[in-house]
PDB file of N, CA and C in Angstrom:
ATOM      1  N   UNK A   1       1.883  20.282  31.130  1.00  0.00           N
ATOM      2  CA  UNK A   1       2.177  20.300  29.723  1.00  0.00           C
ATOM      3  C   UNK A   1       3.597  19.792  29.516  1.00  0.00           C
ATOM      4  N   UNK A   2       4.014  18.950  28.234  1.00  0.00           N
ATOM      5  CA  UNK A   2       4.907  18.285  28.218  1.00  0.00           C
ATOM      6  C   UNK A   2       6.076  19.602  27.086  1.00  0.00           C
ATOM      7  N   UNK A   3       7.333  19.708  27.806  1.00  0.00           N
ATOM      8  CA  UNK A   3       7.970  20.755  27.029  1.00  0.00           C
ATOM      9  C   UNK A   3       8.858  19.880  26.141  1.00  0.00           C
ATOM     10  N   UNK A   4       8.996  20.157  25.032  1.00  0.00           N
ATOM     11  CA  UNK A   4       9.609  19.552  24.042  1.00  0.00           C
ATOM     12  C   UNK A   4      10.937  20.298  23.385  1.00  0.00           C
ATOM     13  N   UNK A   5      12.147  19.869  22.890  1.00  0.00           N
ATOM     14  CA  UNK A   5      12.523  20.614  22.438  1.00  0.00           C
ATOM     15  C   UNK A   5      12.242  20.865  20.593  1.00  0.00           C
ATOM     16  N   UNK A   6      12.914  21.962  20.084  1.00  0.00           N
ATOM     17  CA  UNK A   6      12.584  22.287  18.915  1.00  0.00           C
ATOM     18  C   UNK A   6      12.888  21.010  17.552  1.00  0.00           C
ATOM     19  N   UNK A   7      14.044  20.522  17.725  1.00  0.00           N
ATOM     20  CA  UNK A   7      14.518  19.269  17.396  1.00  0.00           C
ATOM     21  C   UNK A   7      12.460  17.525  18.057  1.00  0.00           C
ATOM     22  N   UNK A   8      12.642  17.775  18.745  1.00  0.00           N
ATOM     23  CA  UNK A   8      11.613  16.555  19.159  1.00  0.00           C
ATOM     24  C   UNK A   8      10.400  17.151  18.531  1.00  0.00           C
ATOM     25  N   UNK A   9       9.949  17.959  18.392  1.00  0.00           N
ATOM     26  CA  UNK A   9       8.780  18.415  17.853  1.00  0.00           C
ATOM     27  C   UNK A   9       8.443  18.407  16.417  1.00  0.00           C
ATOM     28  N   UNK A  10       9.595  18.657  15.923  1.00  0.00           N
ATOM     29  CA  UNK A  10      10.075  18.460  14.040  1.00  0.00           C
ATOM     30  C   UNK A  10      10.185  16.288  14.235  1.00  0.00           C
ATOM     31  N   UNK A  11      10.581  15.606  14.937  1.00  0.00           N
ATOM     32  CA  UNK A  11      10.521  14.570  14.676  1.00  0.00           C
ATOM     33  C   UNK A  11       9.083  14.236  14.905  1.00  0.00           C
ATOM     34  N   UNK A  12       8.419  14.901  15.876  1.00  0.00           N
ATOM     35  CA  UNK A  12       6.901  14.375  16.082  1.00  0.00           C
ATOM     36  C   UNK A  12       6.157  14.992  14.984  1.00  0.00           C
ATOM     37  N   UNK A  13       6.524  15.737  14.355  1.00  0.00           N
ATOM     38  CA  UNK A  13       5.486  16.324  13.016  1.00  0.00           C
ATOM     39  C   UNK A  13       5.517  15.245  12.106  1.00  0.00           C
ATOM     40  N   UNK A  14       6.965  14.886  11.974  1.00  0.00           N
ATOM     41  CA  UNK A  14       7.721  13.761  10.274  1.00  0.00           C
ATOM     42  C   UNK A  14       7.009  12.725  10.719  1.00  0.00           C
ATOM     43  N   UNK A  15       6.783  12.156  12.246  1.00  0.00           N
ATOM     44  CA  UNK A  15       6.559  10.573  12.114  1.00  0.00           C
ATOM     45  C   UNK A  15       4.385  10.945  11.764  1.00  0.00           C
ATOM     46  N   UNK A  16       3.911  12.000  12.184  1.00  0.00           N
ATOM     47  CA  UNK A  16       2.513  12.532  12.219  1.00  0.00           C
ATOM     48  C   UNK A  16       2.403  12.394  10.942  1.00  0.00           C
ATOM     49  N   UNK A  17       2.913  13.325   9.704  1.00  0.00           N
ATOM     50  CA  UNK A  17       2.934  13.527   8.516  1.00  0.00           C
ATOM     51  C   UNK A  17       2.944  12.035   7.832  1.00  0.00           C
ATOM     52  N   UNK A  18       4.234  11.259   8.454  1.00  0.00           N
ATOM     53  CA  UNK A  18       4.089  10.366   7.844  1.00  0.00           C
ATOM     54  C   UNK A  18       3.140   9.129   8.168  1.00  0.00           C
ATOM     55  N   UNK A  19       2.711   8.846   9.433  1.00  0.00           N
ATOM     56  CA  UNK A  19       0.908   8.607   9.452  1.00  0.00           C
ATOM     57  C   UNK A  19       0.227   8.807   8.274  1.00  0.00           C
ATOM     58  N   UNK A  20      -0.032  10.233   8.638  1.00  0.00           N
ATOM     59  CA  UNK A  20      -1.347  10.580   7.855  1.00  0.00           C
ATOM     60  C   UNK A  20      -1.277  10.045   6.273  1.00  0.00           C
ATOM     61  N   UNK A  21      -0.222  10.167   5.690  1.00  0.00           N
ATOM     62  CA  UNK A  21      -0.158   9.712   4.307  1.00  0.00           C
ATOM     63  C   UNK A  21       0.067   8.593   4.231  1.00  0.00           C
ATOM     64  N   UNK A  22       0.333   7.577   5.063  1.00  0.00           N
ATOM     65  CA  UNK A  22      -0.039   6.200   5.241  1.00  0.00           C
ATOM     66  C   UNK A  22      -1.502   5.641   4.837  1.00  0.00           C
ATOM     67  N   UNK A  23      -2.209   6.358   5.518  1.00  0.00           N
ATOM     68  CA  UNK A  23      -3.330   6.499   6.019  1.00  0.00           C
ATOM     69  C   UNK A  23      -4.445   6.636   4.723  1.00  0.00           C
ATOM     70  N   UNK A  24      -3.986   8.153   4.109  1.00  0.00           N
ATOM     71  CA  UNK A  24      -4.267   8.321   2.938  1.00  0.00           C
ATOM     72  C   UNK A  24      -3.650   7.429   1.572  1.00  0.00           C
ATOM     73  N   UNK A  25      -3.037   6.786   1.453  1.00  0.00           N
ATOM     74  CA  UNK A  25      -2.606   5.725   0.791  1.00  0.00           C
ATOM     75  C   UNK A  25      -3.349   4.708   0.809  1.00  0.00           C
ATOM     76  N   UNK A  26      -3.994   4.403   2.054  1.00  0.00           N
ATOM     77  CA  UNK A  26      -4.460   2.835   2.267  1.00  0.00           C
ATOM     78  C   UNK A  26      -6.015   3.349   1.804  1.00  0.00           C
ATOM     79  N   UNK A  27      -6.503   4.330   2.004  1.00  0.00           N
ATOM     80  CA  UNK A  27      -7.972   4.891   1.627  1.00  0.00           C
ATOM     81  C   UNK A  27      -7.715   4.668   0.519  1.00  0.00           C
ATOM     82  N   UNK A  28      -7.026   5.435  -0.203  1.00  0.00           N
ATOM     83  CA  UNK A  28      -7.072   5.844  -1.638  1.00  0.00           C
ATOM     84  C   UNK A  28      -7.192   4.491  -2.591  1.00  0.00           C
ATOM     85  N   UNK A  29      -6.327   3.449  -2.027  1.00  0.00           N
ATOM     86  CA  UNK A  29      -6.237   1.816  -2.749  1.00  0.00           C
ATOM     87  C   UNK A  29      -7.741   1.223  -2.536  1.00  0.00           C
ATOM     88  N   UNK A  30      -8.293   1.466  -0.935  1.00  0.00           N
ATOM     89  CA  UNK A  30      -8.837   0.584  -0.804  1.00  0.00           C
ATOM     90  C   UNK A  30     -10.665   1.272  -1.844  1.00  0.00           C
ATOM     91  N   UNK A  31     -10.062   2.139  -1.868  1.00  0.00           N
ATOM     92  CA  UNK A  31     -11.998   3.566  -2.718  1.00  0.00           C
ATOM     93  C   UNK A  31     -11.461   3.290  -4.135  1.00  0.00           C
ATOM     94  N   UNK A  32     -10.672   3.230  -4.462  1.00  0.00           N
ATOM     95  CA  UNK A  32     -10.255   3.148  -6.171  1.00  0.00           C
ATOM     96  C   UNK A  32     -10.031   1.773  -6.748  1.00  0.00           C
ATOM     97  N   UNK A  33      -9.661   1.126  -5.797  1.00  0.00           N
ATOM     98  CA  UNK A  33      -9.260  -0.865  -6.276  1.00  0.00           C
ATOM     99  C   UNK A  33      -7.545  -0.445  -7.193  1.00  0.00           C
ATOM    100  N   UNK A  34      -7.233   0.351  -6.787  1.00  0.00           N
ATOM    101  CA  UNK A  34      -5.897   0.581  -7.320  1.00  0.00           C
ATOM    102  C   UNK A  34      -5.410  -0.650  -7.450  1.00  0.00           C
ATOM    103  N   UNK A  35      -4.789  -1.049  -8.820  1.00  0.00           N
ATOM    104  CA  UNK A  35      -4.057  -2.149  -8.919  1.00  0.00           C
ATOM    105  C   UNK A  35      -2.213  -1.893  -8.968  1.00  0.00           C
ATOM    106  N   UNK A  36      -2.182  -0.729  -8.858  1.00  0.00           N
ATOM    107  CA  UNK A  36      -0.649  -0.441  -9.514  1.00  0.00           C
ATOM    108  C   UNK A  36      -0.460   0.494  -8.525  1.00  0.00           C
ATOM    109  N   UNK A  37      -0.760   0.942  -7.407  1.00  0.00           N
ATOM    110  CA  UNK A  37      -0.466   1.644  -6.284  1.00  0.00           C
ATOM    111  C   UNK A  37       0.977   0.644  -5.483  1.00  0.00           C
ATOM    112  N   UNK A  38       1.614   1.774  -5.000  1.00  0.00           N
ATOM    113  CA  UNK A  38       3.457   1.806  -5.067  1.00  0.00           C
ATOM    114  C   UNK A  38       3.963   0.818  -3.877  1.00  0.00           C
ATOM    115  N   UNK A  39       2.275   0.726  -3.046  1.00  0.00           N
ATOM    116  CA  UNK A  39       2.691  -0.765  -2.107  1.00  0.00           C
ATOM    117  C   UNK A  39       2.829  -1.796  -2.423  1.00  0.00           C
ATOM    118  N   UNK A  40       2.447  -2.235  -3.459  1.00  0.00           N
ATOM    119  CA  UNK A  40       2.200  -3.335  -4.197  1.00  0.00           C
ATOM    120  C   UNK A  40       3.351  -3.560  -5.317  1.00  0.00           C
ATOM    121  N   UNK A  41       3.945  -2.791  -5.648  1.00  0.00           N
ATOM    122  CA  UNK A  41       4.938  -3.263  -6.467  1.00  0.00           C
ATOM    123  C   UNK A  41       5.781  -4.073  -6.063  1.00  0.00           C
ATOM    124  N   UNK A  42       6.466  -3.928  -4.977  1.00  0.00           N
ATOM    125  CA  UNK A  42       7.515  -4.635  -4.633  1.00  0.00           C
ATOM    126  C   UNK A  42       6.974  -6.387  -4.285  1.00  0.00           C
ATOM    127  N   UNK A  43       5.632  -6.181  -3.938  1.00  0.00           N
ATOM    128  CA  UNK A  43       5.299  -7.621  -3.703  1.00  0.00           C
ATOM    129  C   UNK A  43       5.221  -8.362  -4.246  1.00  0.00           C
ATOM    130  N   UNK A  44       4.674  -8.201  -5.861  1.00  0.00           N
ATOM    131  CA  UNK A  44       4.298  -9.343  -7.245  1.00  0.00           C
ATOM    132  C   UNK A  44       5.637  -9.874  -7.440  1.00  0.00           C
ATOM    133  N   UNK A  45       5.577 -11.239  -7.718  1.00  0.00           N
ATOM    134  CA  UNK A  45       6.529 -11.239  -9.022  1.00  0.00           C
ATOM    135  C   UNK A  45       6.470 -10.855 -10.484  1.00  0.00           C
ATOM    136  N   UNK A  46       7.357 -10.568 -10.914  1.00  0.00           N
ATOM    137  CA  UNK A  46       7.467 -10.047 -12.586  1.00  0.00           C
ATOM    138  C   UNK A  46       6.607 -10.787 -12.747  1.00  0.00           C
ATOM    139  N   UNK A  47       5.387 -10.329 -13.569  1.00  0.00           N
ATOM    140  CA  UNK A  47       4.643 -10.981 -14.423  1.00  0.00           C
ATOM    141  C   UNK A  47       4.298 -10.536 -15.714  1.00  0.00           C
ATOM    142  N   UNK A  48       4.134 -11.054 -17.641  1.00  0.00           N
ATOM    143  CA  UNK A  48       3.752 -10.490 -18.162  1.00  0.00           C
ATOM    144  C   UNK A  48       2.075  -9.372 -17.797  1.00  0.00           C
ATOM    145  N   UNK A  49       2.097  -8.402 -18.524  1.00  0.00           N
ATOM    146  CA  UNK A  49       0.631  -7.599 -18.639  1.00  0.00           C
ATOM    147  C   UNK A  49      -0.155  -8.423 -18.698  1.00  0.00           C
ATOM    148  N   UNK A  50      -0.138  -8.975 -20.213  1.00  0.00           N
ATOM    149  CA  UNK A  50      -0.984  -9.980 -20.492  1.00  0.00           C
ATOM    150  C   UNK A  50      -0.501 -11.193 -20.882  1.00  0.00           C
ATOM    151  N   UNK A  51      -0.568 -12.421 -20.397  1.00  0.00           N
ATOM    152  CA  UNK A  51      -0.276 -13.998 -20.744  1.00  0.00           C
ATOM    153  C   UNK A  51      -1.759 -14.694 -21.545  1.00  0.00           C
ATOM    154  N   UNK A  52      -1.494 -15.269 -22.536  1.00  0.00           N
ATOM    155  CA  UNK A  52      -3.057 -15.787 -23.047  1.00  0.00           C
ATOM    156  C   UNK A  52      -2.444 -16.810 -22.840  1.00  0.00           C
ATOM    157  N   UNK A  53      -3.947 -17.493 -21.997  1.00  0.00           N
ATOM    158  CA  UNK A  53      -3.979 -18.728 -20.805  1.00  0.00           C
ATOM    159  C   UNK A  53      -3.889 -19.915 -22.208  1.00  0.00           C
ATOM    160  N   UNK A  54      -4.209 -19.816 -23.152  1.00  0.00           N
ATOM    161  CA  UNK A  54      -4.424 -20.948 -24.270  1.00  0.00           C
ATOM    162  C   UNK A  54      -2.849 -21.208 -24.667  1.00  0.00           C
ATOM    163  N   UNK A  55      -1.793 -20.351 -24.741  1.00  0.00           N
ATOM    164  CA  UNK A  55      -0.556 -20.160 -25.510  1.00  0.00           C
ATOM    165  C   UNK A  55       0.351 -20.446 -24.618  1.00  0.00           C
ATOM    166  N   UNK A  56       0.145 -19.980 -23.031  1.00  0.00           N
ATOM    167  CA  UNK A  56       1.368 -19.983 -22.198  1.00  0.00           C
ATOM    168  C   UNK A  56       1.796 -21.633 -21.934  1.00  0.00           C
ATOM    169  N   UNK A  57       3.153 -21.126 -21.612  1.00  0.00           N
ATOM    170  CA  UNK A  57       4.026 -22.433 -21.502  1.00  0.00           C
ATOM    171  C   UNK A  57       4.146 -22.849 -19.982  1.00  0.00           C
ATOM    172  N   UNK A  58       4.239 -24.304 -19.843  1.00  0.00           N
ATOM    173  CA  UNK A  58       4.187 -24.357 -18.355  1.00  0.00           C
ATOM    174  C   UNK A  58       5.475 -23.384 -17.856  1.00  0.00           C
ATOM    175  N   UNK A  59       6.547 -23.076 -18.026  1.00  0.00           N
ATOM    176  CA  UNK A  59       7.691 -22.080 -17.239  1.00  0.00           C
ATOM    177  C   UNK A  59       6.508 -20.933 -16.725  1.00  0.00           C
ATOM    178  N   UNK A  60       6.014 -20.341 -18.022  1.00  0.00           N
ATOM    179  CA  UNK A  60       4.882 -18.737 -17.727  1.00  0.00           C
ATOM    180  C   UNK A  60       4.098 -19.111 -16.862  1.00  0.00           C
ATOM    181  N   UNK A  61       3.550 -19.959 -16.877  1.00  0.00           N
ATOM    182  CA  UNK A  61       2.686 -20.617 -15.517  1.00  0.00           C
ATOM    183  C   UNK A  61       2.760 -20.594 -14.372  1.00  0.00           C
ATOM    184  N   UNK A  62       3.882 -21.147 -14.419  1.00  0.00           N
ATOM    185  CA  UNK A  62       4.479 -21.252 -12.897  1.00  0.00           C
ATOM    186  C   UNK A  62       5.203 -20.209 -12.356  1.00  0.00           C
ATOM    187  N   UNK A  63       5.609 -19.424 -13.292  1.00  0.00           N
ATOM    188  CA  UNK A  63       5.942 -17.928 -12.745  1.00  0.00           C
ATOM    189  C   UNK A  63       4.820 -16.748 -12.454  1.00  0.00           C
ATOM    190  N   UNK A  64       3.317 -17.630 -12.789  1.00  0.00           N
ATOM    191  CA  UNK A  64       2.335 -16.921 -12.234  1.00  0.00           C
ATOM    192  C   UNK A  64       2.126 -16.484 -10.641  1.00  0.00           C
ATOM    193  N   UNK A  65       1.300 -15.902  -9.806  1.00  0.00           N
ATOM    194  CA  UNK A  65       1.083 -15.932  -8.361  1.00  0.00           C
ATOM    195  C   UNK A  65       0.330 -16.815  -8.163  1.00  0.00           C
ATOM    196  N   UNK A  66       0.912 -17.712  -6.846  1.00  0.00           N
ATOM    197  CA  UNK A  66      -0.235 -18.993  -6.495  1.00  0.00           C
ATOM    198  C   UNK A  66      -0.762 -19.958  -7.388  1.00  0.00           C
ATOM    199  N   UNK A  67       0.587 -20.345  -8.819  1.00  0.00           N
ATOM    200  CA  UNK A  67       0.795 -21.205  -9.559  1.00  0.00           C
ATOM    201  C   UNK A  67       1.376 -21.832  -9.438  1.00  0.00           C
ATOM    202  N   UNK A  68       1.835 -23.366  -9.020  1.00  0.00           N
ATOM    203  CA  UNK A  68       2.738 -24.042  -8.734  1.00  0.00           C
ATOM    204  C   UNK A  68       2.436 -24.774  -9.675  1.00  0.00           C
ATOM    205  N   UNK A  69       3.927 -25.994  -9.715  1.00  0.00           N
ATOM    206  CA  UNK A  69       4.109 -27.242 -11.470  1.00  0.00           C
ATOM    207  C   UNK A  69       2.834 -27.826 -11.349  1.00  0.00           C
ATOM    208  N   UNK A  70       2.144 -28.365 -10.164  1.00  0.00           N
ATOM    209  CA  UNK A  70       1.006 -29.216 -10.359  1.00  0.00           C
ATOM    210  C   UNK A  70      -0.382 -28.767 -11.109  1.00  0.00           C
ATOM    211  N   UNK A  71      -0.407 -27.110 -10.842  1.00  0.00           N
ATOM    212  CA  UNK A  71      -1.529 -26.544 -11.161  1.00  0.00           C
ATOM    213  C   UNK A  71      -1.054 -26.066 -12.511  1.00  0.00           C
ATOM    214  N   UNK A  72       0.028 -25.911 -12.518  1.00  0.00           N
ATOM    215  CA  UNK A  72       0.065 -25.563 -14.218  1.00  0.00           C
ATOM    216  C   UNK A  72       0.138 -26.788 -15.470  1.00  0.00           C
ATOM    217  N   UNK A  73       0.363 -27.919 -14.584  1.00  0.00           N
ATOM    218  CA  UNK A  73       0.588 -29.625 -15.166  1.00  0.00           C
ATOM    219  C   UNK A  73      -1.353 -29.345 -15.963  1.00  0.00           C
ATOM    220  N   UNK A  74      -1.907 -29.395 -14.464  1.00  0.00           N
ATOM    221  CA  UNK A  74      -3.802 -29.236 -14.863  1.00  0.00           C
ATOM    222  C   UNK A  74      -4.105 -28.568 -15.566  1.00  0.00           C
ATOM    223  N   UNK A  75      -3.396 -27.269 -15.830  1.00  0.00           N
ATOM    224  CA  UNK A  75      -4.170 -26.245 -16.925  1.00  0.00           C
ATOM    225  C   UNK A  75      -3.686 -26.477 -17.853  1.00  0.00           C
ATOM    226  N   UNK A  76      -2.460 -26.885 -17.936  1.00  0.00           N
ATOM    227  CA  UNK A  76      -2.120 -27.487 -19.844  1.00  0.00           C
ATOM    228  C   UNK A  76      -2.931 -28.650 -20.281  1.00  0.00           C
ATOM    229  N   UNK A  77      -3.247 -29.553 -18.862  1.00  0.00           N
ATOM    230  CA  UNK A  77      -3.816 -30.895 -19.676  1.00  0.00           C
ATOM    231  C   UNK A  77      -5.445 -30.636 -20.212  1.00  0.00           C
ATOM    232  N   UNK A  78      -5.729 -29.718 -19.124  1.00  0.00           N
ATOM    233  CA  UNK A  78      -7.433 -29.327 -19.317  1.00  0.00           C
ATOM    234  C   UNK A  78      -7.491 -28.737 -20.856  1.00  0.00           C
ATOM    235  N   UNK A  79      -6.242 -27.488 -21.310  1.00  0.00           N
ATOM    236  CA  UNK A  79      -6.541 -26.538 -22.579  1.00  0.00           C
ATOM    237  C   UNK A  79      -6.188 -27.759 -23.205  1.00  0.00           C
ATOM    238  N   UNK A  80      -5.759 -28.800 -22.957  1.00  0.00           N
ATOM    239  CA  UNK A  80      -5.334 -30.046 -24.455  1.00  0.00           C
ATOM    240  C   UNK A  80      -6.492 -30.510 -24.717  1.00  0.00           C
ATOM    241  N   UNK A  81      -7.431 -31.245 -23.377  1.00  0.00           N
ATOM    242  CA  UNK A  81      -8.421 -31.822 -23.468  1.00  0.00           C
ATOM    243  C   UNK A  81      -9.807 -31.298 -24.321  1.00  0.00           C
ATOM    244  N   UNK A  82      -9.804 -30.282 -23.694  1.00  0.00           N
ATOM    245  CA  UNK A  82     -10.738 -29.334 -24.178  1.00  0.00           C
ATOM    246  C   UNK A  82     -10.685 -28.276 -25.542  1.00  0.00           C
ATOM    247  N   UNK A  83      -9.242 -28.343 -26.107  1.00  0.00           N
ATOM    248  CA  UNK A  83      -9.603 -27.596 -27.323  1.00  0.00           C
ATOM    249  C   UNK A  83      -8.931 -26.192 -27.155  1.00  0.00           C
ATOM    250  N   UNK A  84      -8.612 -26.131 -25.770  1.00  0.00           N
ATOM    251  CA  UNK A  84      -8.372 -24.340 -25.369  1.00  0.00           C
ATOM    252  C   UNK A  84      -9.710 -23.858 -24.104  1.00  0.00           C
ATOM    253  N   UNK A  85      -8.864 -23.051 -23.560  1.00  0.00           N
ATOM    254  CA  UNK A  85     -10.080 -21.954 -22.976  1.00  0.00           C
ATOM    255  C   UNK A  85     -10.636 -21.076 -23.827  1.00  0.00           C
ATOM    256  N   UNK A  86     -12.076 -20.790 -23.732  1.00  0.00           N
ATOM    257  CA  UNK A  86     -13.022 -20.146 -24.382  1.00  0.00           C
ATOM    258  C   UNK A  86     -12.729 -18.493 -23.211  1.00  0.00           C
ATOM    259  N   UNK A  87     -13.064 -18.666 -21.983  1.00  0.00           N
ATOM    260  CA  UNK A  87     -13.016 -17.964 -21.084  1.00  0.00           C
ATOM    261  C   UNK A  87     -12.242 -17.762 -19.511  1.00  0.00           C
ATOM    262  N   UNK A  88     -11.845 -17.119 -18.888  1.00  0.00           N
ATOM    263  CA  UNK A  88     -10.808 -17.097 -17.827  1.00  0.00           C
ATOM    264  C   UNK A  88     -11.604 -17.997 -16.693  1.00  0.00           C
ATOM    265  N   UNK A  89     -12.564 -17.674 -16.308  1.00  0.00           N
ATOM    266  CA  UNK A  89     -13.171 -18.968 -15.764  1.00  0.00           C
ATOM    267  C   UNK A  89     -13.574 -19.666 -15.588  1.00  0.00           C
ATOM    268  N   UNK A  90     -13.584 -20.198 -16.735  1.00  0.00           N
ATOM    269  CA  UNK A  90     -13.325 -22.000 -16.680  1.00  0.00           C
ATOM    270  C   UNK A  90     -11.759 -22.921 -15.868  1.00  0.00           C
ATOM    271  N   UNK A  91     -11.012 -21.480 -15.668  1.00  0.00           N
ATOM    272  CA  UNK A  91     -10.041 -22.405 -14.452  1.00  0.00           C
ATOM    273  C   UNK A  91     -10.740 -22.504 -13.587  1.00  0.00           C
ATOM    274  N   UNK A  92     -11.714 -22.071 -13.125  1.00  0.00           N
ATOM    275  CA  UNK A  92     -12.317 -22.588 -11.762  1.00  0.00           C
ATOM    276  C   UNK A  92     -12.414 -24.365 -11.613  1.00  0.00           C
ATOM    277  N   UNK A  93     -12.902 -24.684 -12.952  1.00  0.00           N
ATOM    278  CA  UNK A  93     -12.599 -26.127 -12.610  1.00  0.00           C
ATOM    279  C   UNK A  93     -11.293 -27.052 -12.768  1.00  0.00           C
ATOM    280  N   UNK A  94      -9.990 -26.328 -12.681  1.00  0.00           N
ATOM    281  CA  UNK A  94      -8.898 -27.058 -12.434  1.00  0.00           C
ATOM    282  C   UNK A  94      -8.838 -27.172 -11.048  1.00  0.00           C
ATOM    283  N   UNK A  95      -8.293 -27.868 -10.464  1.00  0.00           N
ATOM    284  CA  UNK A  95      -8.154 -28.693  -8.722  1.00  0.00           C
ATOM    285  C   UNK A  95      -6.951 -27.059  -8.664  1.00  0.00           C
ATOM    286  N   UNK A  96      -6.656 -26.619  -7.418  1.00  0.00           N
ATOM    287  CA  UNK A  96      -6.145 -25.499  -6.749  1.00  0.00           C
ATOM    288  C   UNK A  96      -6.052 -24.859  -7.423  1.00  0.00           C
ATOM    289  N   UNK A  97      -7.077 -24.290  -8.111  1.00  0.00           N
ATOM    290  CA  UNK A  97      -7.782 -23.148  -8.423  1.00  0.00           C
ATOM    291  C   UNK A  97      -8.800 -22.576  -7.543  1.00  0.00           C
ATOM    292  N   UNK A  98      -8.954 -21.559  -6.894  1.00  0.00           N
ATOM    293  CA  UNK A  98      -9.739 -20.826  -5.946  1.00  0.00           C
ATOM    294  C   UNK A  98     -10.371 -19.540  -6.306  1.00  0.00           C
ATOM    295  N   UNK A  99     -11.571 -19.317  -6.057  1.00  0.00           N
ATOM    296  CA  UNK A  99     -12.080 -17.991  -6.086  1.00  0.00           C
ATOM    297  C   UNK A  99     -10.823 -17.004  -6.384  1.00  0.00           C
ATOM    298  N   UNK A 100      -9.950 -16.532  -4.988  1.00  0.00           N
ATOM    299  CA  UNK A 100      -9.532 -15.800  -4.519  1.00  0.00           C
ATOM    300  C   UNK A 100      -8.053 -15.998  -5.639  1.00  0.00           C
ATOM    301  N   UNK A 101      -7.958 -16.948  -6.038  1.00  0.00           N
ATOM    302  CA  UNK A 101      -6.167 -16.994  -6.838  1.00  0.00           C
ATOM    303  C   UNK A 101      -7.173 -16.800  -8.261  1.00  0.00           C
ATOM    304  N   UNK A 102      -8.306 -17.177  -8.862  1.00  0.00           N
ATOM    305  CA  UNK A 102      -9.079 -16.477 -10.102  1.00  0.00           C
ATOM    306  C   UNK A 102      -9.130 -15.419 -10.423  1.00  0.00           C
ATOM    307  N   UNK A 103      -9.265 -14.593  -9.213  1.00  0.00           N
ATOM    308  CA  UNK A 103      -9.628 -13.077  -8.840  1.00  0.00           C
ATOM    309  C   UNK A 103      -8.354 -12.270  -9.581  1.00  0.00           C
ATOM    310  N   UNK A 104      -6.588 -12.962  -8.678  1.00  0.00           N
ATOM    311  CA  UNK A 104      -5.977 -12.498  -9.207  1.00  0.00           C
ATOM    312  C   UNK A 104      -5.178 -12.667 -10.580  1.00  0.00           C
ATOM    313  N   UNK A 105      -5.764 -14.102 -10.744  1.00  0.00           N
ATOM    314  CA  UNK A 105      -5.118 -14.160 -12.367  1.00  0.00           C
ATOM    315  C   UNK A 105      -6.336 -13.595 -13.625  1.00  0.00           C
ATOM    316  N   UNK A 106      -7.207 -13.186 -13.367  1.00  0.00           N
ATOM    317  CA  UNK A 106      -7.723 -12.486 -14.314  1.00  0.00           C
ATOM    318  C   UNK A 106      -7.185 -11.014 -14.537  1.00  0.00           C
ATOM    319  N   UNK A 107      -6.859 -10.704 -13.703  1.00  0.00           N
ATOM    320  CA  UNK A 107      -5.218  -9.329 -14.099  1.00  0.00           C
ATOM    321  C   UNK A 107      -4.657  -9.296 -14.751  1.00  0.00           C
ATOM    322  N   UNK A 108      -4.213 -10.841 -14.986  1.00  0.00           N
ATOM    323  CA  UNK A 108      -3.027 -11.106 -15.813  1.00  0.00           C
ATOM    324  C   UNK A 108      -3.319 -11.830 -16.830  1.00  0.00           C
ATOM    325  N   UNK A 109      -4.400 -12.783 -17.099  1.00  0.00           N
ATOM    326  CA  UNK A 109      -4.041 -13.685 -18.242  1.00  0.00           C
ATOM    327  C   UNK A 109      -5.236 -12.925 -19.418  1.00  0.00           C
ATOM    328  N   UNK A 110      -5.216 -13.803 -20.211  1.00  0.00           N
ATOM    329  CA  UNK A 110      -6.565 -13.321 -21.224  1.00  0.00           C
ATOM    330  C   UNK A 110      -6.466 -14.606 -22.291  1.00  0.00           C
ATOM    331  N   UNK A 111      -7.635 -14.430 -22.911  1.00  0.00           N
ATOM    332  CA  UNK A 111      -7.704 -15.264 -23.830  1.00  0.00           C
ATOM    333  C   UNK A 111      -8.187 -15.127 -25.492  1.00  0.00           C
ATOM    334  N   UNK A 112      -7.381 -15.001 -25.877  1.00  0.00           N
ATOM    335  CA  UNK A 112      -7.667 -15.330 -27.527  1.00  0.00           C
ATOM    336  C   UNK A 112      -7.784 -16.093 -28.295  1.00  0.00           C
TER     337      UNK A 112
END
């Protein structure tokens, strides 16, 4: 049996404890679809709540996630062409637009 002192045993509880609520954190996001869970904050950039995809300016665009000038160049020329977006995905048919970057700008944009 491994003897520990009273000091090493209080550090092996804190780093245990802090496991487990790791642990329970990553459950809890991944069973709920938590969007605003406290890992995730630090990662976004500032983004408005809501941006309506018809109104925003290319700057708001490009301060979107996984929006760069070219893809926001396409979504202004498409809402000119077309009159406006009716619905959020219809970016699917701008060029680097993806499933997976749709997924996350429907979080954020909307349309009126």
């Amino acid at each position: 049996m491994i003897h520990l002192t009273p000091q090493e045993r209080k550090v092996i509880l804190f780093l245990s404890l802090l496991f487990i609520l790791g642990v329970g954190l990553s459950v809890f996001k991944k069973t709920t679809g938590c969007n605003f869970c406290s890992i995730e904050i630090y990662s976004q950039k500032n983004v408005p709540a809501a941006l309506d995809i018809n109104l925003a300016t290319r700057q708001e665009l490009t301060e979107l996630p996984d929006i760069g000038e070219k893809t926001a160049d396409a979504i202004i020329a498409a809402r000119s062409s077309q009159g406006g977006f009716k619905d959020i995905s219809e970016l699917k048919n701008i060029p680097g637009v993806t499933n997976v970057k749709l997924k996350r700008l429907e979080k954020i944009l909307v349309v009126r």
